[in-house]
C-alpha atoms as a PDB file:
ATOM      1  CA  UNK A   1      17.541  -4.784 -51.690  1.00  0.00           C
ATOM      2  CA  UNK A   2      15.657  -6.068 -55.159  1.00  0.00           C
ATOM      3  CA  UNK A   3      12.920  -7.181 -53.484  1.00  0.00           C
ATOM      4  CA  UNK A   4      12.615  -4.118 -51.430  1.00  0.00           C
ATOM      5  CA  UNK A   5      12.597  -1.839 -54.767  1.00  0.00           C
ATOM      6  CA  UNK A   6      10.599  -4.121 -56.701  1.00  0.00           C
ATOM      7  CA  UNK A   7       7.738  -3.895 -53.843  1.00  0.00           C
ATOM      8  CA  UNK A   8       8.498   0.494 -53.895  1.00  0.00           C
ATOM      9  CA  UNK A   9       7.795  -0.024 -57.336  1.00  0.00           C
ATOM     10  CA  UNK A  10       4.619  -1.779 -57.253  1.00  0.00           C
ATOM     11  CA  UNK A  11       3.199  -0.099 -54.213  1.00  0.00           C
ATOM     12  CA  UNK A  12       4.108   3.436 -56.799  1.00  0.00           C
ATOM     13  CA  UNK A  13       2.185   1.718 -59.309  1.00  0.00           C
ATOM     14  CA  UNK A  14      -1.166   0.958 -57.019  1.00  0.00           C
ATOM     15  CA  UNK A  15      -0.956   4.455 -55.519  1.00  0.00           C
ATOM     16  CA  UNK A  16      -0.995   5.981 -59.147  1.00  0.00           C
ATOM     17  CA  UNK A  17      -3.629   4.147 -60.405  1.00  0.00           C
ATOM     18  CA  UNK A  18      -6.055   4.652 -57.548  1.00  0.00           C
ATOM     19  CA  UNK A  19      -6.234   8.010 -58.040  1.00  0.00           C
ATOM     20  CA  UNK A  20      -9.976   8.961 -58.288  1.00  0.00           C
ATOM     21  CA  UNK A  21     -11.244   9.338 -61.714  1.00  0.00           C
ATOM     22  CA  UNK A  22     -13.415  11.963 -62.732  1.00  0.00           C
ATOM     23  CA  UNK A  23     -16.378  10.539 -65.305  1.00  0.00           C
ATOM     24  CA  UNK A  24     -17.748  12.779 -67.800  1.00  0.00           C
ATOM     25  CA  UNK A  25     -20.989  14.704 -66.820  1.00  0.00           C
ATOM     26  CA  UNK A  26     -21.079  17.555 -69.488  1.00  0.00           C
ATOM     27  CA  UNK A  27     -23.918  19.525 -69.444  1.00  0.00           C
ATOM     28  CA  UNK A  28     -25.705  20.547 -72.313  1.00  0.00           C
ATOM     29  CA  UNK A  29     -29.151  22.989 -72.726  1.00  0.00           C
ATOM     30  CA  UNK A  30     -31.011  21.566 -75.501  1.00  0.00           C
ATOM     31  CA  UNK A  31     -33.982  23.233 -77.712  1.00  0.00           C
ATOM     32  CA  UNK A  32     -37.240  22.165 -76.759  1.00  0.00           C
ATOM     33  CA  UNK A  33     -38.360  22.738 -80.051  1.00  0.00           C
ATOM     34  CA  UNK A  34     -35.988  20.181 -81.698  1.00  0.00           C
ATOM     35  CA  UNK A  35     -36.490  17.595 -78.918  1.00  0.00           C
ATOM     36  CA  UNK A  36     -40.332  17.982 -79.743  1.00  0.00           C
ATOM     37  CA  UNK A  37     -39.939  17.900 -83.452  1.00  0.00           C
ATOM     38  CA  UNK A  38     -38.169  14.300 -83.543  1.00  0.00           C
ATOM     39  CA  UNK A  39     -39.986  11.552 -85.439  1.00  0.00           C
ATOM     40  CA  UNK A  40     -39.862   9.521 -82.454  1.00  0.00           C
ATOM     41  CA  UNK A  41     -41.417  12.215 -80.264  1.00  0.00           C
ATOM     42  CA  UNK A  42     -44.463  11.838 -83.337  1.00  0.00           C
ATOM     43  CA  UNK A  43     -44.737   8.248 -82.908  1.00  0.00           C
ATOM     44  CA  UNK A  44     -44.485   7.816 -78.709  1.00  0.00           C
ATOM     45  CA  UNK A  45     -47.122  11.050 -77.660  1.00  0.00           C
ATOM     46  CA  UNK A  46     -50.021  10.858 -78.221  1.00  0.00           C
ATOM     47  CA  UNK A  47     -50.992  14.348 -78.221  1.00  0.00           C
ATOM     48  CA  UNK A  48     -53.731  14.050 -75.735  1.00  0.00           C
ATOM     49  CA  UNK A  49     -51.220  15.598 -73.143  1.00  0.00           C
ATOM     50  CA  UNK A  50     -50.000  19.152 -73.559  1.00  0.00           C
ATOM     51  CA  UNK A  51     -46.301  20.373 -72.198  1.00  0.00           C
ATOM     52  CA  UNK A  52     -45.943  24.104 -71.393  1.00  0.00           C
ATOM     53  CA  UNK A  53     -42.579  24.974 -69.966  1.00  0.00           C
ATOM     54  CA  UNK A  54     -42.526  27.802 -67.334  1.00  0.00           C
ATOM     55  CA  UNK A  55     -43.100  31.231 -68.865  1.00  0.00           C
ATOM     56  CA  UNK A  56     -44.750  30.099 -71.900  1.00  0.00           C
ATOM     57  CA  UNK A  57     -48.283  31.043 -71.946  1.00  0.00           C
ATOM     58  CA  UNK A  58     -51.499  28.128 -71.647  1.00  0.00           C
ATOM     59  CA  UNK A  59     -54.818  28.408 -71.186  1.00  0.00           C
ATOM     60  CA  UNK A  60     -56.213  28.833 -67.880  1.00  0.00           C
ATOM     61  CA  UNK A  61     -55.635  26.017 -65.182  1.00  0.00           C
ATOM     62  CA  UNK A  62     -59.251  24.575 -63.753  1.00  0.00           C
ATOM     63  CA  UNK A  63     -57.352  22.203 -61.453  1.00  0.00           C
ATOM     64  CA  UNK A  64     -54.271  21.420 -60.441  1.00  0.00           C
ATOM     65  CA  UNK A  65     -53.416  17.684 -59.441  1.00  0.00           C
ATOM     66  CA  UNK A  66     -50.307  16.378 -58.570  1.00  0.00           C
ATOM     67  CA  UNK A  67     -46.353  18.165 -58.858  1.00  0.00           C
ATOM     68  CA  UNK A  68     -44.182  15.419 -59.825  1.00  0.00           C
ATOM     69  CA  UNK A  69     -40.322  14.853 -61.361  1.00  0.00           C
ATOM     70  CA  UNK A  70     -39.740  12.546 -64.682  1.00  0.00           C
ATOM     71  CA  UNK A  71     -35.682  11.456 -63.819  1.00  0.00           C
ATOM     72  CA  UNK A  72     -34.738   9.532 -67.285  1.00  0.00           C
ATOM     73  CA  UNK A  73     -31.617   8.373 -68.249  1.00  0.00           C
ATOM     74  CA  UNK A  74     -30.612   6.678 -72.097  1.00  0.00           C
ATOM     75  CA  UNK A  75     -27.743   4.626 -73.110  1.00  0.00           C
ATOM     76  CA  UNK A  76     -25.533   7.108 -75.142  1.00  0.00           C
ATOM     77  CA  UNK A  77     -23.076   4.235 -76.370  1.00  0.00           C
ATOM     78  CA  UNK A  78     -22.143   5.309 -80.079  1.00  0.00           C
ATOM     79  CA  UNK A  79     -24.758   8.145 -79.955  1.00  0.00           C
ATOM     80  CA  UNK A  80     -24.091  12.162 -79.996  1.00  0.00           C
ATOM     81  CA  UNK A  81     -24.593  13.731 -76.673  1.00  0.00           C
ATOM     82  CA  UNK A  82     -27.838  15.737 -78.316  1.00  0.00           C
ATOM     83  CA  UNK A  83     -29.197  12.197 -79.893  1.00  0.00           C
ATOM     84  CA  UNK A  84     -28.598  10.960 -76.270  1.00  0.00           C
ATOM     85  CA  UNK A  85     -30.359  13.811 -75.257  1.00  0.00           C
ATOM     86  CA  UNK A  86     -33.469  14.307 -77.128  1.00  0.00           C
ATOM     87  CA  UNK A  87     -33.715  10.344 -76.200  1.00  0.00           C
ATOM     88  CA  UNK A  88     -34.061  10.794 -72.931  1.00  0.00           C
ATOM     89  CA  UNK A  89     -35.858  14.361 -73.205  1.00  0.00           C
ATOM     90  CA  UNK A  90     -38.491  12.192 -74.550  1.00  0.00           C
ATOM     91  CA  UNK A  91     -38.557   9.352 -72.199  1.00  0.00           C
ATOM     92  CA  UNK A  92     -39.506  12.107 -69.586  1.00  0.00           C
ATOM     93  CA  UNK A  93     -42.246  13.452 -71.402  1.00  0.00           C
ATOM     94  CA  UNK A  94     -43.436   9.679 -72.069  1.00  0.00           C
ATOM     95  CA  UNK A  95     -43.327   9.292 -68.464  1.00  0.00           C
ATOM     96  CA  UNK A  96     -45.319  12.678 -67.693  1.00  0.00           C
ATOM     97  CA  UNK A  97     -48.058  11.577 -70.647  1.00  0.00           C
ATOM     98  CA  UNK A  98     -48.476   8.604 -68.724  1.00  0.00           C
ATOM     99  CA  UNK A  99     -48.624   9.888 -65.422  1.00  0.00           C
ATOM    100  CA  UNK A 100     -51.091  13.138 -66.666  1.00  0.00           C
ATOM    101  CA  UNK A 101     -53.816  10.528 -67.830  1.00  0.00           C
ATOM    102  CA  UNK A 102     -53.285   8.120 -64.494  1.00  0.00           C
ATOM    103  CA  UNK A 103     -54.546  11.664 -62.865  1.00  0.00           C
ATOM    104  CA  UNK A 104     -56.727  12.893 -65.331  1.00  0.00           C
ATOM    105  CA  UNK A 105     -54.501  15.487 -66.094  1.00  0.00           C
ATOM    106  CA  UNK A 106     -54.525  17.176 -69.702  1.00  0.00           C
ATOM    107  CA  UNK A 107     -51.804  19.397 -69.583  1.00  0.00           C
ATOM    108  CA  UNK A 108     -48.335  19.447 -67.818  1.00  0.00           C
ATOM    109  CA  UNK A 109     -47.470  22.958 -66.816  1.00  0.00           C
ATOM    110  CA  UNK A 110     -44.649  25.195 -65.411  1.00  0.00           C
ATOM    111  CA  UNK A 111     -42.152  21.990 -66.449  1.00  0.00           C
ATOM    112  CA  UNK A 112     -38.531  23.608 -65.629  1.00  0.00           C
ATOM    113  CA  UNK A 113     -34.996  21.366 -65.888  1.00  0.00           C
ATOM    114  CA  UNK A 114     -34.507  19.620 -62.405  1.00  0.00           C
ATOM    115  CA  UNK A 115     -31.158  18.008 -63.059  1.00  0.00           C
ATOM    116  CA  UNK A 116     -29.724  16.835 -59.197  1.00  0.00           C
ATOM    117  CA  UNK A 117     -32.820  19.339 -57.707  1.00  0.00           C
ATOM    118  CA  UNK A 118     -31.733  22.279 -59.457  1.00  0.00           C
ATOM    119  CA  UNK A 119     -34.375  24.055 -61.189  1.00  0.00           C
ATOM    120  CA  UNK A 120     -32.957  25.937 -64.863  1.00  0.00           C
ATOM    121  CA  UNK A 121     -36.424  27.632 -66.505  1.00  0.00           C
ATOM    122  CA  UNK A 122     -36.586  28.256 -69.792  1.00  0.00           C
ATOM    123  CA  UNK A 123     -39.142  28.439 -72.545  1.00  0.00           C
ATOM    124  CA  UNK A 124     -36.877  27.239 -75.549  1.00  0.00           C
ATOM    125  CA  UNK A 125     -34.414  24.510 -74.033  1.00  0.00           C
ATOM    126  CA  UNK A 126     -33.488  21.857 -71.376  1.00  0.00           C
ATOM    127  CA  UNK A 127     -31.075  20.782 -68.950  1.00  0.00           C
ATOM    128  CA  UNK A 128     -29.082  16.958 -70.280  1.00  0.00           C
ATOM    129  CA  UNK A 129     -25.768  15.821 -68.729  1.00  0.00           C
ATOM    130  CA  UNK A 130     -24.326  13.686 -70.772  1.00  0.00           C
ATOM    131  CA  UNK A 131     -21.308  11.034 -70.000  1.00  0.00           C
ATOM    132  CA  UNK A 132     -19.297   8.203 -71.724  1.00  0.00           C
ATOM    133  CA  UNK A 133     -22.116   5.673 -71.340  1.00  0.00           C
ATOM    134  CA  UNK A 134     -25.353   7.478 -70.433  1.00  0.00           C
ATOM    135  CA  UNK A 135     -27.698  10.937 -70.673  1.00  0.00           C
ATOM    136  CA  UNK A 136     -29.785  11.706 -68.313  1.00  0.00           C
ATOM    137  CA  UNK A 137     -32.637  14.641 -67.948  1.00  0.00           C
ATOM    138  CA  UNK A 138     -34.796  15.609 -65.422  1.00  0.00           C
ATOM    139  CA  UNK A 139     -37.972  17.513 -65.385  1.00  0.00           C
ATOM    140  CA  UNK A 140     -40.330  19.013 -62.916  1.00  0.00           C
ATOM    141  CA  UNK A 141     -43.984  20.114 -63.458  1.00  0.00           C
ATOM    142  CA  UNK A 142     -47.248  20.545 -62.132  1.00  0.00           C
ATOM    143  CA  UNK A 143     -49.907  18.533 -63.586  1.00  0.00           C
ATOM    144  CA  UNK A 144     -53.450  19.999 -64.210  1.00  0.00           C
ATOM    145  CA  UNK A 145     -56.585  20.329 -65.978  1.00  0.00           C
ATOM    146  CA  UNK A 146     -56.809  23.102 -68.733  1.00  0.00           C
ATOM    147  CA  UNK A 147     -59.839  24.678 -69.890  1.00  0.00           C
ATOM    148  CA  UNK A 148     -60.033  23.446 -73.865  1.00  0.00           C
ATOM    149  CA  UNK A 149     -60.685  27.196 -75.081  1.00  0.00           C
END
């Protein structure tokens, strides 16, 4: 009869703990601006590249190249979410610089929040999800050539 509770008891115990277990994915919308305004943003673009987000107003489009997405995720151990954030923020904009002048590309344009395909527009923040260990953003824009006036 001890034996027989002893295994109830432990099979109670394995049942409980493999319930599932819901990670964090909190979702924040982050200003642009701020994300833009970072020293490290300073230091990593080069400026050569310019990033209009859809609605905001750039000069008229001579060519357009390519549509592409810029998935990045950060570490976010013993960060804020919105450090996290603007981290990875960047990392995608990196990632578009570097893709605009593979194309020869000098603007990124119409560049909406594409977190898991969804699109979120907006001209003054972006989509991050942010969990215990990593922050992740996702943008989408077309890449094209800009008249310089």
């Amino acid at each position: 009869m001890q034996k027989f509770l002893s295994l109830s008891i432990a099979l109670g115990i394995l049942f409980a703990a493999a319930q599932p277990v819901q990670a964090r994915d909190t979702k924040h919308l982050i200003s642009i601006e701020e994300g833009l305004n970072t020293k490290d943003a300073e230091s990593k673009l080069d400026g050569s590249v310019k990033f209009y987000f859809a609605g905001q107003q750039h000069p008229a489009v001579l060519e357009k190249l390519s549509t592409d997405v810029s998935n990045r995720k950060t570490n976010a151990v013993g960060k804020t979410d919105e450090v996290a954030c603007q981290w990875a923020f960047l990392s995608a904009l990196v990632a578009f610089e570097q893709n605009a002048k593979k194309l020869g590309a000098n603007a990124v344009v119409n560049i909406v929040s594409y977190y898991k395909k969804d699109e979120m527009a907006s001209t003054t923040q972006f989509e991050c999800h942010a969990g215990a260990i990593m922050a992740g953003v996702a943008l989408k824009g077309d890449f094209v050539k800009i008249s310089n006036k």
